[in-house]
C-alpha atoms as a PDB file:
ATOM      1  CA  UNK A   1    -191.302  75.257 -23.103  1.00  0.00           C
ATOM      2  CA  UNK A   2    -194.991  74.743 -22.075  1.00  0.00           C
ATOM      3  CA  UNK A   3    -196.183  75.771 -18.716  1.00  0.00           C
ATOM      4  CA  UNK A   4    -197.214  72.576 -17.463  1.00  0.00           C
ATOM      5  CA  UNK A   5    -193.913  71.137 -18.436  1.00  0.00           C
ATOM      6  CA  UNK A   6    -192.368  73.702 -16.332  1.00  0.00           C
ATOM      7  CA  UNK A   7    -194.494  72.746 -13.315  1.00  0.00           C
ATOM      8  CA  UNK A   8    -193.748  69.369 -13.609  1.00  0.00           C
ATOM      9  CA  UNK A   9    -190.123  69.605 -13.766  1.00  0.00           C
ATOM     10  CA  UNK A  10    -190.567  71.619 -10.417  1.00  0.00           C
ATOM     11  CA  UNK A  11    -192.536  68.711  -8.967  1.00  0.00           C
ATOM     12  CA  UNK A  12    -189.709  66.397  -9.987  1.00  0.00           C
ATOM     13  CA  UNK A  13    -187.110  68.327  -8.297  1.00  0.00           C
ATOM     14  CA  UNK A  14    -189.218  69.055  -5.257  1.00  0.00           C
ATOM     15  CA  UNK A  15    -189.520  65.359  -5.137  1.00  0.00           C
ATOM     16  CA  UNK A  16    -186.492  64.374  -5.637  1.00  0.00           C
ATOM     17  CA  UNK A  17    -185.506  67.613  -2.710  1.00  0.00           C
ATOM     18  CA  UNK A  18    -188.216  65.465  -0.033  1.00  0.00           C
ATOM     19  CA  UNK A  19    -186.754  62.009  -1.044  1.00  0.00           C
ATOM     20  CA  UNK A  20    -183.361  63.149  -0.123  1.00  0.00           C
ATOM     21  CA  UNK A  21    -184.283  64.857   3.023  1.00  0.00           C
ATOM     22  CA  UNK A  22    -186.353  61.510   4.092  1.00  0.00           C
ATOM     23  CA  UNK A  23    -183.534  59.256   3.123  1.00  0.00           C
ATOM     24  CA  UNK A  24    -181.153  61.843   5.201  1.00  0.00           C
ATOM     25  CA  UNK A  25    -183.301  61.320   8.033  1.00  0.00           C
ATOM     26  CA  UNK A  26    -183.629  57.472   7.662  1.00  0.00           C
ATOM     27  CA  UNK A  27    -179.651  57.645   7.844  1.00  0.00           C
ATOM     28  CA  UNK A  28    -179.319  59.538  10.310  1.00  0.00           C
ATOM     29  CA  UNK A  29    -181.729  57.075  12.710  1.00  0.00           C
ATOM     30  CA  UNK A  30    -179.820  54.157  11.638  1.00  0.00           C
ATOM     31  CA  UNK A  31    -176.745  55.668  12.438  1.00  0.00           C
ATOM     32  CA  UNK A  32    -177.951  57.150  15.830  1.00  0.00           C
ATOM     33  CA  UNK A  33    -179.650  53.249  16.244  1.00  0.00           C
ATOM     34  CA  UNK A  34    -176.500  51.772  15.638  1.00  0.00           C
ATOM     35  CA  UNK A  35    -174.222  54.170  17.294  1.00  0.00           C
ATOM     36  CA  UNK A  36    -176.735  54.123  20.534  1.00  0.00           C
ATOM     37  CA  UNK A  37    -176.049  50.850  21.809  1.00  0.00           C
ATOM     38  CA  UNK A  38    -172.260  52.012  21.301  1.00  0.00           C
ATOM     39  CA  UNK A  39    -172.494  55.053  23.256  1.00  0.00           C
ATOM     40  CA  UNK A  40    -174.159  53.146  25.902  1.00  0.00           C
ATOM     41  CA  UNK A  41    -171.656  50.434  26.424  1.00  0.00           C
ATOM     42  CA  UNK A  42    -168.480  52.840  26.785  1.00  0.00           C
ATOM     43  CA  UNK A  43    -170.730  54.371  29.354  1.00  0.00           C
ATOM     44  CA  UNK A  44    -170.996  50.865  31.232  1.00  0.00           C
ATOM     45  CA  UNK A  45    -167.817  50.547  30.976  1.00  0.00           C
ATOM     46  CA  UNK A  46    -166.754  53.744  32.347  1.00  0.00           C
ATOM     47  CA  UNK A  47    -169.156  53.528  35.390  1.00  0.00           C
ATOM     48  CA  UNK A  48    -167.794  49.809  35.825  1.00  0.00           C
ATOM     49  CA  UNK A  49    -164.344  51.186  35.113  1.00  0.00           C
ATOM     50  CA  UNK A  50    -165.090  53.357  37.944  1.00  0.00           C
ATOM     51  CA  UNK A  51    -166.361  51.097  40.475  1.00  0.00           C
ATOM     52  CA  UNK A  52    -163.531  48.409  39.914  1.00  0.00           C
ATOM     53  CA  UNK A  53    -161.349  50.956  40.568  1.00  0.00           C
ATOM     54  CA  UNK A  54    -163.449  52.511  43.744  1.00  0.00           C
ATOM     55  CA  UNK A  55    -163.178  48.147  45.423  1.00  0.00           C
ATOM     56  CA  UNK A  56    -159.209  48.236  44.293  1.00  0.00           C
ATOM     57  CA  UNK A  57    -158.453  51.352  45.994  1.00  0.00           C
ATOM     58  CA  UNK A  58    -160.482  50.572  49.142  1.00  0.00           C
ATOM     59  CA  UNK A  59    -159.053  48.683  51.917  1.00  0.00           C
ATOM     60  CA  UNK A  60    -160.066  44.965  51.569  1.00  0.00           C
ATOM     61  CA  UNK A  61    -162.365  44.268  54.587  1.00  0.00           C
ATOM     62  CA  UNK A  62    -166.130  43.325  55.274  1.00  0.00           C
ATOM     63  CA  UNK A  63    -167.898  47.165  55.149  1.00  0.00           C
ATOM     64  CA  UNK A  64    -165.653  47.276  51.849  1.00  0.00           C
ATOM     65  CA  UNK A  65    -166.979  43.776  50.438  1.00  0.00           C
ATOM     66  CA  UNK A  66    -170.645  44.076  51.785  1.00  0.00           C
ATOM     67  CA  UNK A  67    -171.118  48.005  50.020  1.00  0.00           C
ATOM     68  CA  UNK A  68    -169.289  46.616  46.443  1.00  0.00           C
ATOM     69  CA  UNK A  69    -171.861  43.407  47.419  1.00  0.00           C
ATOM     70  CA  UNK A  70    -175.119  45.694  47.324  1.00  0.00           C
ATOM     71  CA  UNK A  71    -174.000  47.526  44.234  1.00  0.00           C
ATOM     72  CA  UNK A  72    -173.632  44.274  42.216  1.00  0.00           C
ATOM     73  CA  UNK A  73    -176.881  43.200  43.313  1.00  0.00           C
ATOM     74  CA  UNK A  74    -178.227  46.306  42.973  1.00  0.00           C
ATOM     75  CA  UNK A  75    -179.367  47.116  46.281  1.00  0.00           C
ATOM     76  CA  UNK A  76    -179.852  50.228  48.546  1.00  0.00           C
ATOM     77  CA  UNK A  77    -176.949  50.694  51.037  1.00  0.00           C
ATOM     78  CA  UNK A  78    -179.491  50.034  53.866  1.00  0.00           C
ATOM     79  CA  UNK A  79    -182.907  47.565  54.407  1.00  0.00           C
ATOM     80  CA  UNK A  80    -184.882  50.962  55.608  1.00  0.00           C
ATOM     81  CA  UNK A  81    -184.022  52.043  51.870  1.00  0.00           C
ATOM     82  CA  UNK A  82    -184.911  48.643  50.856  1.00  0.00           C
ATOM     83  CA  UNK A  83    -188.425  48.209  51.769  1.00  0.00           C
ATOM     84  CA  UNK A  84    -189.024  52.062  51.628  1.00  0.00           C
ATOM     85  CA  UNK A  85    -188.532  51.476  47.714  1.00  0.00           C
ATOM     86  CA  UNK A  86    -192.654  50.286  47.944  1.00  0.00           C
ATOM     87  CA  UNK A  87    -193.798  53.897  48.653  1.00  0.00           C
ATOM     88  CA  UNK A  88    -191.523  54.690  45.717  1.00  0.00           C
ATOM     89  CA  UNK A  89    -193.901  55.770  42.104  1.00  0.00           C
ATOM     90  CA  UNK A  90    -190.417  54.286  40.005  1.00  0.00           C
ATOM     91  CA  UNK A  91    -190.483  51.116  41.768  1.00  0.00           C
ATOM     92  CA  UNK A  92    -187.906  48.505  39.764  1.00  0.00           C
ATOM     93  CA  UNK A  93    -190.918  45.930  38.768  1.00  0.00           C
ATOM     94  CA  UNK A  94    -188.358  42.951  40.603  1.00  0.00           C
ATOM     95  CA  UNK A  95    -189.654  44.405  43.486  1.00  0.00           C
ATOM     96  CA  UNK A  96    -193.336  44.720  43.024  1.00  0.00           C
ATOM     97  CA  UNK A  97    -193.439  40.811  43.731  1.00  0.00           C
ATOM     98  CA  UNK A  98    -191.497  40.828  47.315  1.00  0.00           C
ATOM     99  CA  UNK A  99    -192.863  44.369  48.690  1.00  0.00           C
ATOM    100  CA  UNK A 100    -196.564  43.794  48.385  1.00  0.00           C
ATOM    101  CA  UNK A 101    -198.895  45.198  50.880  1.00  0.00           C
ATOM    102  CA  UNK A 102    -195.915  46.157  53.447  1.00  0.00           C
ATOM    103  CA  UNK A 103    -195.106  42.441  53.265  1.00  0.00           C
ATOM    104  CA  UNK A 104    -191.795  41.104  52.294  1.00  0.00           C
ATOM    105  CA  UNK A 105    -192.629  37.795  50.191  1.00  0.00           C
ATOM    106  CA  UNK A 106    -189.102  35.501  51.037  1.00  0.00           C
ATOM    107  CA  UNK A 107    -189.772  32.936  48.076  1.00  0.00           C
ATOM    108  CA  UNK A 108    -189.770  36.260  45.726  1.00  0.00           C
ATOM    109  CA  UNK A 109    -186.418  37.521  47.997  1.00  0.00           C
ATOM    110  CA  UNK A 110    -184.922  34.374  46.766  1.00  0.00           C
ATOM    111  CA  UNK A 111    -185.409  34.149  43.661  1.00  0.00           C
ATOM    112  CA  UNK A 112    -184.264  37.954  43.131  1.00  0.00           C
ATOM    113  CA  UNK A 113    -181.249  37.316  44.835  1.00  0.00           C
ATOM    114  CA  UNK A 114    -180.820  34.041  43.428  1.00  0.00           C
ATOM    115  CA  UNK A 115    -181.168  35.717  39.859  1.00  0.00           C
ATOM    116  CA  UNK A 116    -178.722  38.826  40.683  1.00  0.00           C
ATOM    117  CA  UNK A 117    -176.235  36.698  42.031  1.00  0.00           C
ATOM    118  CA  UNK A 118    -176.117  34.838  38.347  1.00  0.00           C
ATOM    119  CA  UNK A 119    -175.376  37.879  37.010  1.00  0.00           C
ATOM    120  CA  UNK A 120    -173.174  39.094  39.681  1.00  0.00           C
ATOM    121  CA  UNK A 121    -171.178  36.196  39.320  1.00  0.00           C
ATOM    122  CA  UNK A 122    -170.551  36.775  35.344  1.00  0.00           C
ATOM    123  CA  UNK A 123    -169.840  40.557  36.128  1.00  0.00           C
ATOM    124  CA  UNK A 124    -167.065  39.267  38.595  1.00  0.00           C
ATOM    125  CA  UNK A 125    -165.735  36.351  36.048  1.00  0.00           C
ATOM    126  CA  UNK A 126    -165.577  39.381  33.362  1.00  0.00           C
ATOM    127  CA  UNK A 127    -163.419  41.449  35.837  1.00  0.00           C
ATOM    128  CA  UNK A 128    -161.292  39.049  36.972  1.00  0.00           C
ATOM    129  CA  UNK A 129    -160.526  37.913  33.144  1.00  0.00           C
ATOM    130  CA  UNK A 130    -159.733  41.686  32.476  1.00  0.00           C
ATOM    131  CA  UNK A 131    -157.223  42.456  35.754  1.00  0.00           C
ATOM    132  CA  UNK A 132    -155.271  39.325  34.906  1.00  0.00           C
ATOM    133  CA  UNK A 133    -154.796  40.430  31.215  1.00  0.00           C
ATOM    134  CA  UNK A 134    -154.328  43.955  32.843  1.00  0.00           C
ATOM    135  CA  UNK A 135    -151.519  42.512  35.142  1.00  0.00           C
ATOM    136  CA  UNK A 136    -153.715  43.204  37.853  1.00  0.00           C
ATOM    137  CA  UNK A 137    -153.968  41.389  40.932  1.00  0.00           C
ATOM    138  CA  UNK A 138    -157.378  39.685  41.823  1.00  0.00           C
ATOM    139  CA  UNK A 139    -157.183  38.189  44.648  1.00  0.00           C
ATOM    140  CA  UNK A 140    -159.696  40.612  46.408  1.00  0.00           C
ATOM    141  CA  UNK A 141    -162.133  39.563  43.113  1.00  0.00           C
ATOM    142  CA  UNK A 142    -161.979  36.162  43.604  1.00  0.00           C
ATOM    143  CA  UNK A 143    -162.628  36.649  47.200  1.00  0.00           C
ATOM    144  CA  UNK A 144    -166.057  38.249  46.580  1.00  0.00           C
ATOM    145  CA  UNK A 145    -167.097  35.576  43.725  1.00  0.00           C
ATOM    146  CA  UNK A 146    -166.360  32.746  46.244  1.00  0.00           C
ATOM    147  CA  UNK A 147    -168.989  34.860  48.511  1.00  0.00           C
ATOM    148  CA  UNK A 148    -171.335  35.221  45.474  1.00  0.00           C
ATOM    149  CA  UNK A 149    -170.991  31.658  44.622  1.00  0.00           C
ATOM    150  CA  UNK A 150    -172.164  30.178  48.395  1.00  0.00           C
ATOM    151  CA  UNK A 151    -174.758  33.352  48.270  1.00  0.00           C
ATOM    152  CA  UNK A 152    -176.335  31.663  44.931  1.00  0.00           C
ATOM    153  CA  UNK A 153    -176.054  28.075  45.976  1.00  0.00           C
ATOM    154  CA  UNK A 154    -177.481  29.188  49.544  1.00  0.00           C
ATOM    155  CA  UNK A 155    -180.734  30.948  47.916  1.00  0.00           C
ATOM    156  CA  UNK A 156    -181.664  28.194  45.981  1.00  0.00           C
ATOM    157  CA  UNK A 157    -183.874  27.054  48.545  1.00  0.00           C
ATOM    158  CA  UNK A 158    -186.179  29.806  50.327  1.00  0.00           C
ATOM    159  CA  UNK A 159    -185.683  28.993  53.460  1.00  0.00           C
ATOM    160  CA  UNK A 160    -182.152  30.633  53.064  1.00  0.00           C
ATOM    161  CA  UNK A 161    -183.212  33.877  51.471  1.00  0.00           C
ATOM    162  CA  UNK A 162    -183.466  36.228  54.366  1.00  0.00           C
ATOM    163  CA  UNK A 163    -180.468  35.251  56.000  1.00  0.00           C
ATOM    164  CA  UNK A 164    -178.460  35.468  52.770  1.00  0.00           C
ATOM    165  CA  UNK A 165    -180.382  38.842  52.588  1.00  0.00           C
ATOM    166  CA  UNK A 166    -179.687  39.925  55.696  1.00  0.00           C
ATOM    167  CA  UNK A 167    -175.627  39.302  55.086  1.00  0.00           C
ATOM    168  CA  UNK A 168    -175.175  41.811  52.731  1.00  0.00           C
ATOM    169  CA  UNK A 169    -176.104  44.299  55.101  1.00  0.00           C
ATOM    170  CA  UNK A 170    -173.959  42.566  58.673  1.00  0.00           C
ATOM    171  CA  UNK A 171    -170.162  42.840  59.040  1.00  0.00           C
ATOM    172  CA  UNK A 172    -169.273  39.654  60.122  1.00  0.00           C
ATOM    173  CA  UNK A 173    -166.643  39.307  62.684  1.00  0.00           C
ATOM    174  CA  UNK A 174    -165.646  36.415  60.434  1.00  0.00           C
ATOM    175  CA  UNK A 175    -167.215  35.826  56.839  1.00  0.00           C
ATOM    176  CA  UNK A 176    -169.066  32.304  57.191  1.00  0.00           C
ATOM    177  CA  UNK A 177    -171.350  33.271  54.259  1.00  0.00           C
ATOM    178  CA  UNK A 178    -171.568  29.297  53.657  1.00  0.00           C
ATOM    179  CA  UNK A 179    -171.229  27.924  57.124  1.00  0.00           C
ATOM    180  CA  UNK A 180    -173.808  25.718  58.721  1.00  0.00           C
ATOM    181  CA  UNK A 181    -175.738  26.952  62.026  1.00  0.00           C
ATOM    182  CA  UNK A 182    -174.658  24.672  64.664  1.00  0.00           C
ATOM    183  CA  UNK A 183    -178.600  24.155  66.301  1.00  0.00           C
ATOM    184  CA  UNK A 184    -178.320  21.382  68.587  1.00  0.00           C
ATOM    185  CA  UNK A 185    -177.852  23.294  71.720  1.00  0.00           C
ATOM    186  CA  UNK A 186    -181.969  23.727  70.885  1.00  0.00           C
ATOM    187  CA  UNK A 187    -183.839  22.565  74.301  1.00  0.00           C
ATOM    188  CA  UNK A 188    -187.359  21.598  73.789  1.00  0.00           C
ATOM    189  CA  UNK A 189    -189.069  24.745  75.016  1.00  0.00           C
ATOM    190  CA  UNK A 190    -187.250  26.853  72.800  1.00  0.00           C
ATOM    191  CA  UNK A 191    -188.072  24.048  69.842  1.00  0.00           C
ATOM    192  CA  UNK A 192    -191.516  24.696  70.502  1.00  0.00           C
ATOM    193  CA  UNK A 193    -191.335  29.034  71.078  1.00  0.00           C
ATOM    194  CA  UNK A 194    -189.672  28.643  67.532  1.00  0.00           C
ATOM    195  CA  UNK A 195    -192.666  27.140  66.285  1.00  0.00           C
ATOM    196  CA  UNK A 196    -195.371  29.606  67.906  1.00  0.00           C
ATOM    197  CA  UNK A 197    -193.145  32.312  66.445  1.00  0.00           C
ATOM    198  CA  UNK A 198    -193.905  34.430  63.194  1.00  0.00           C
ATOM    199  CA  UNK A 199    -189.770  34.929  62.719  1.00  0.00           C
ATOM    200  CA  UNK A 200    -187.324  32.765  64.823  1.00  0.00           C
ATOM    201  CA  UNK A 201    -183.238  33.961  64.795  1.00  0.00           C
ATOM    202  CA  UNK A 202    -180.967  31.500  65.982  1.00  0.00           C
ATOM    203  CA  UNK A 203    -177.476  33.198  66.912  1.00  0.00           C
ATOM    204  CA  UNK A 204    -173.912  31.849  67.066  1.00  0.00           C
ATOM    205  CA  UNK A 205    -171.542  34.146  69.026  1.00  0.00           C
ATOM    206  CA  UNK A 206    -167.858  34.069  70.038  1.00  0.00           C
ATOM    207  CA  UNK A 207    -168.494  34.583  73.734  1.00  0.00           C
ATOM    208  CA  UNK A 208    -172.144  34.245  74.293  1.00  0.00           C
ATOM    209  CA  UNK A 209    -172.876  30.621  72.678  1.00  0.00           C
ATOM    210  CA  UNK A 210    -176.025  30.736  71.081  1.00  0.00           C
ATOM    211  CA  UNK A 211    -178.883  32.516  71.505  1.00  0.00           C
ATOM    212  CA  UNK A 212    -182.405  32.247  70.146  1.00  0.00           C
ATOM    213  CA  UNK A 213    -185.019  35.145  69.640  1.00  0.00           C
ATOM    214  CA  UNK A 214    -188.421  35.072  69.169  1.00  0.00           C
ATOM    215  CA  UNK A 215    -190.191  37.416  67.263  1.00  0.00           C
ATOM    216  CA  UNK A 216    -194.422  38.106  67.026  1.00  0.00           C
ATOM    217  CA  UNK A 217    -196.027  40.960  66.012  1.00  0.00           C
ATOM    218  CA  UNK A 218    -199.502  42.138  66.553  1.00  0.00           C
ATOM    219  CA  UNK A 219    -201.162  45.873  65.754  1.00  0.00           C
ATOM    220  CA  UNK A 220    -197.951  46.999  64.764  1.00  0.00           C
ATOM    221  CA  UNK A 221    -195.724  45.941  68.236  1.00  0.00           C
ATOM    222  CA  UNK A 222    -193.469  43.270  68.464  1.00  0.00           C
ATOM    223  CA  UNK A 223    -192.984  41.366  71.172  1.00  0.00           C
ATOM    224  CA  UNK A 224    -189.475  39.406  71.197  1.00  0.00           C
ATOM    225  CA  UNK A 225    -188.465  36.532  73.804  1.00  0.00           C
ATOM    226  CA  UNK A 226    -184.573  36.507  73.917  1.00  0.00           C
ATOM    227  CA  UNK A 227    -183.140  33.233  74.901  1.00  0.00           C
ATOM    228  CA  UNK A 228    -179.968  33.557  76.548  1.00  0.00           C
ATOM    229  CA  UNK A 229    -176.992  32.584  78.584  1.00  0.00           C
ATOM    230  CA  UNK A 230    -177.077  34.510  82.234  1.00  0.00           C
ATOM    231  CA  UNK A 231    -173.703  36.063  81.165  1.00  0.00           C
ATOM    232  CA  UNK A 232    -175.446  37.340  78.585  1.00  0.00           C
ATOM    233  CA  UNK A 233    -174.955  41.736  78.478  1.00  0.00           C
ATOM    234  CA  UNK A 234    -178.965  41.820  78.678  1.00  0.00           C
ATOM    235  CA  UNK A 235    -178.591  46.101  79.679  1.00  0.00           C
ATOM    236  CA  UNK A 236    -175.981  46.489  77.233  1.00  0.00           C
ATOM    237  CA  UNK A 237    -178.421  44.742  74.263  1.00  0.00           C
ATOM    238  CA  UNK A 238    -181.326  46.787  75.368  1.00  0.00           C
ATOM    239  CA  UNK A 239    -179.206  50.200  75.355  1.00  0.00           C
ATOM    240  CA  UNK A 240    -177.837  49.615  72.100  1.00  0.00           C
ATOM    241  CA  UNK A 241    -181.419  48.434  70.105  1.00  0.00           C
ATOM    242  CA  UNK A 242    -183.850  50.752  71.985  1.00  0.00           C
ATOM    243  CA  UNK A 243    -181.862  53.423  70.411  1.00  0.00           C
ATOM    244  CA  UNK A 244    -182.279  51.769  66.714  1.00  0.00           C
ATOM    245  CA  UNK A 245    -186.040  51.568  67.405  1.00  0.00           C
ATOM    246  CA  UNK A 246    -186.723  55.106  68.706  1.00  0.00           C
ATOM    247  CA  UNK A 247    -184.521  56.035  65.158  1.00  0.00           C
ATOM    248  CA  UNK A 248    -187.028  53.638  63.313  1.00  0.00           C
ATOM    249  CA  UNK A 249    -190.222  54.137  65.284  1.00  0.00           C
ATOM    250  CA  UNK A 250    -190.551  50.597  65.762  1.00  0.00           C
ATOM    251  CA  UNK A 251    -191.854  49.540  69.308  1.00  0.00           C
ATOM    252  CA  UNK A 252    -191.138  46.411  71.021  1.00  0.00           C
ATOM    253  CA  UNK A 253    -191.348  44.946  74.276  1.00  0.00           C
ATOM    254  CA  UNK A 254    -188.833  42.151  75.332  1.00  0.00           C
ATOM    255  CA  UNK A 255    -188.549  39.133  77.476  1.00  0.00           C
ATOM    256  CA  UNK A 256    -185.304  37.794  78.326  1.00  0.00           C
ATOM    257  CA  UNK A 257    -185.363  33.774  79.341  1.00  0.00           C
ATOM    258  CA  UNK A 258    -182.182  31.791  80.290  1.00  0.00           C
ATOM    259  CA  UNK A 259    -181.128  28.900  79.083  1.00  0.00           C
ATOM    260  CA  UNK A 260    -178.436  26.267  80.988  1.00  0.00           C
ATOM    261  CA  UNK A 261    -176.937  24.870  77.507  1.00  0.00           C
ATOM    262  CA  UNK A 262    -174.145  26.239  75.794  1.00  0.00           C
ATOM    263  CA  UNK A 263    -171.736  25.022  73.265  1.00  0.00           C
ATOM    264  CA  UNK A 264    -167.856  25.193  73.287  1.00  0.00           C
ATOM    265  CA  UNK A 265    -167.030  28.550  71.096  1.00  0.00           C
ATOM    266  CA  UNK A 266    -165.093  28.216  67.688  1.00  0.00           C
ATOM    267  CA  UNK A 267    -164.355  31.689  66.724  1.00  0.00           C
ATOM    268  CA  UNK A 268    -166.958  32.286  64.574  1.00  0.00           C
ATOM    269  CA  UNK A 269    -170.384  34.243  64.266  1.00  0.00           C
ATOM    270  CA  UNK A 270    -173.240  33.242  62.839  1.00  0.00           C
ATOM    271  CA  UNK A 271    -177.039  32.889  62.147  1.00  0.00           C
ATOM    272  CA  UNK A 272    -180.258  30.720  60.871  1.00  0.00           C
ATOM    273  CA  UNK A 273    -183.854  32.398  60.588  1.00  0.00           C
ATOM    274  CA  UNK A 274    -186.662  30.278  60.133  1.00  0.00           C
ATOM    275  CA  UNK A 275    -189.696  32.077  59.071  1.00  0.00           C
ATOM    276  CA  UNK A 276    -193.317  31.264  57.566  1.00  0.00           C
ATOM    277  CA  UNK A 277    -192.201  32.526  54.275  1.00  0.00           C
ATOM    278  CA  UNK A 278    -194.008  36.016  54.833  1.00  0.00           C
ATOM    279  CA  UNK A 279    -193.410  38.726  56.909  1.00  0.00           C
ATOM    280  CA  UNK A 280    -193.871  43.080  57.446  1.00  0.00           C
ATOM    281  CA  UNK A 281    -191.014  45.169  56.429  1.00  0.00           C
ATOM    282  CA  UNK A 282    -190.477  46.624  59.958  1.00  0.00           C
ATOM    283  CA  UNK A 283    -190.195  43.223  61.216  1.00  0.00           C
ATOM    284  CA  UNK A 284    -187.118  42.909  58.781  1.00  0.00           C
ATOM    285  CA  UNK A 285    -185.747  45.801  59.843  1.00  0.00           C
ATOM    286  CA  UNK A 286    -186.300  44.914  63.290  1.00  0.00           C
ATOM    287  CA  UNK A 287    -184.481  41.038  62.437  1.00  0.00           C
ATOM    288  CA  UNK A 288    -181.333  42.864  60.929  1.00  0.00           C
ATOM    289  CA  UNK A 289    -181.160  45.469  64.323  1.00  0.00           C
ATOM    290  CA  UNK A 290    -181.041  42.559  66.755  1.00  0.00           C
ATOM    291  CA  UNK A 291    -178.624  40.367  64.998  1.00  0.00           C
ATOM    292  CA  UNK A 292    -176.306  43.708  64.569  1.00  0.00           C
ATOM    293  CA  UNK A 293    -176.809  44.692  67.851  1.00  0.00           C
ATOM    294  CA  UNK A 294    -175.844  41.221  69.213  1.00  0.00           C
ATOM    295  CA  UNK A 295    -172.973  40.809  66.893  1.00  0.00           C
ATOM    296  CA  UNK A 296    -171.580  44.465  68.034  1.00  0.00           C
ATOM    297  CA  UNK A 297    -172.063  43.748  71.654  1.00  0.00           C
ATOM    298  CA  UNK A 298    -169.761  40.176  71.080  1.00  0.00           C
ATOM    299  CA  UNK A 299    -167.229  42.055  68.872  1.00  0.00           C
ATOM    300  CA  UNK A 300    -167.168  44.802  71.811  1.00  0.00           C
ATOM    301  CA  UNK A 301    -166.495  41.979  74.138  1.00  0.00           C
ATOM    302  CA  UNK A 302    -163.930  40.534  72.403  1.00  0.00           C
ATOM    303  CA  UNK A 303    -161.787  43.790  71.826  1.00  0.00           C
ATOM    304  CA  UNK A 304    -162.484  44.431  76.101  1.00  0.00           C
END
């Protein structure tokens, strides 16, 4: 045999050798492509797995169905977390629209919530379809989609964002996520502080009536003008949130103003905001400490 036959029989096996070893590799990507998606579906489902089981084994009441709330829409377990997430280099890019420049855009708000409440509710429908096949009782499931549901129907118009924002992080004494604001205890005065206000709560309690507070900021204080009834528990509202604020460093001055009209109490809490569609994180943080503190002082009351 020739000498250059020899080489190019080696050629032809070393050939052949690479074209194996490429098509080995090929096969082994597809396989890893196709087995990927695989791998990370059981992984979804264990972690869901995990956290159906985490709301089943909980008792069933509002801390309970606000914290599996925030994990379906993929929250932080707190609003401090929340709006800290702009300082944060892996910022989800959802969240780039609504944090910008320390602001908190409420149109973008909605539309996230709006959006994560879609998918929230299919999440729900999917676990609800698997307990009943599962013999599983869902009751507690179809409980949170029926909050879910008003949540969605609630952001579809801006105006409703913050407050349905603000719910997933306030226990309720009684869950009125879809409940109207009963507003005509309004007097003209505080129609028109509303209006001079950058952020405007109107509150429903059991024992207080309503009350209105006005919120304005300017270099970095806030000044707030609570409207109340005089049996209002003015010493026990400012013990209670000047300990939130020293926590948050957030410093505001208030001015308490009585009002005459009150309305006949139902049993329920509840509350409207009415905002100019912008506003600085701390004053969200400082709009979900009064309404808690409020609602904590009338559940207080109650239990006296």
């Amino acid at each position: 045999m020739e000498f250059n036959s020899v080489n190019f029989n080696l050629n032809n096996i070393a050939n052949q050798k690479a074209g194996l070893v490429n098509n080995s590799q090929n096969l082994l990507q597809q396989t890893q492509s196709q087995i990927q998606p695989q791998i990370q579906q059981a992984a979804s489902l264990r972690v869901e797995h995990n956290f159906m089981y985490d709301f089943f084994a909980a008792k069933m009441d509002n801390e309970t169905v606000l914290r599996y709330l925030q994990k379906l829409f993929d929250f932080p377990d707190s609003i401090e977390k929340f709006v800290n997430q702009l300082n944060d280099k892996n910022i989800n890019s959802k969240l780039v629209k609504i944090l910008v420049e320390n602001l908190v855009n409420v149109k973008a708000l909605s539309e996230l919530i709006n959006q994560n409440s879609t998918e929230a509710i299919s999440r729900i429908m999917q676990a609800i379809s698997s307990s009943l096949k599962s013999g599983i009782d869902a009751a507690q499931l179809k409980e949170v989609l029926v909050f879910l549901n008003a949540i969605q129907a609630n952001t579809s118009h801006g105006a409703n964002a913050l407050r349905e924002f603000l719910l997933l992080y306030i226990p309720l004494n009684v869950p009125v996520f879809d409940k109207n604001l009963n507003n005509e205890t309004l007097e003209e005065h505080e129609a028109e502080a509303i209006k001079k206000s950058k952020l405007s709560i109107l509150i429903e309690t059991i024992n207080f009536s309503n009350l209105l507070i006005c919120i304005n900021e300017f270099e970095n204080n806030f000044y707030v003008d609570v409207f109340s009834l005089k049996t209002f528990l003015k010493d026990e509202f400012l013990r209670i949130i000047n300990v939130l604020l020293k926590e948050a460093t957030i410093y505001a001055t208030f001015d308490f103003k009585e009002i005459k009209t009150s309305h006949t109490a139902i049993g329920v809490q509840n509350f409207k905001i009415v905002s100019d569609g912008y506003l600085s994180s701390n004053m969200l943080i400082l709009a979900h400490m009064l309404i808690k503190g409020i609602l904590k002082i009338d559940n207080e009351y109650i239990d006296k």
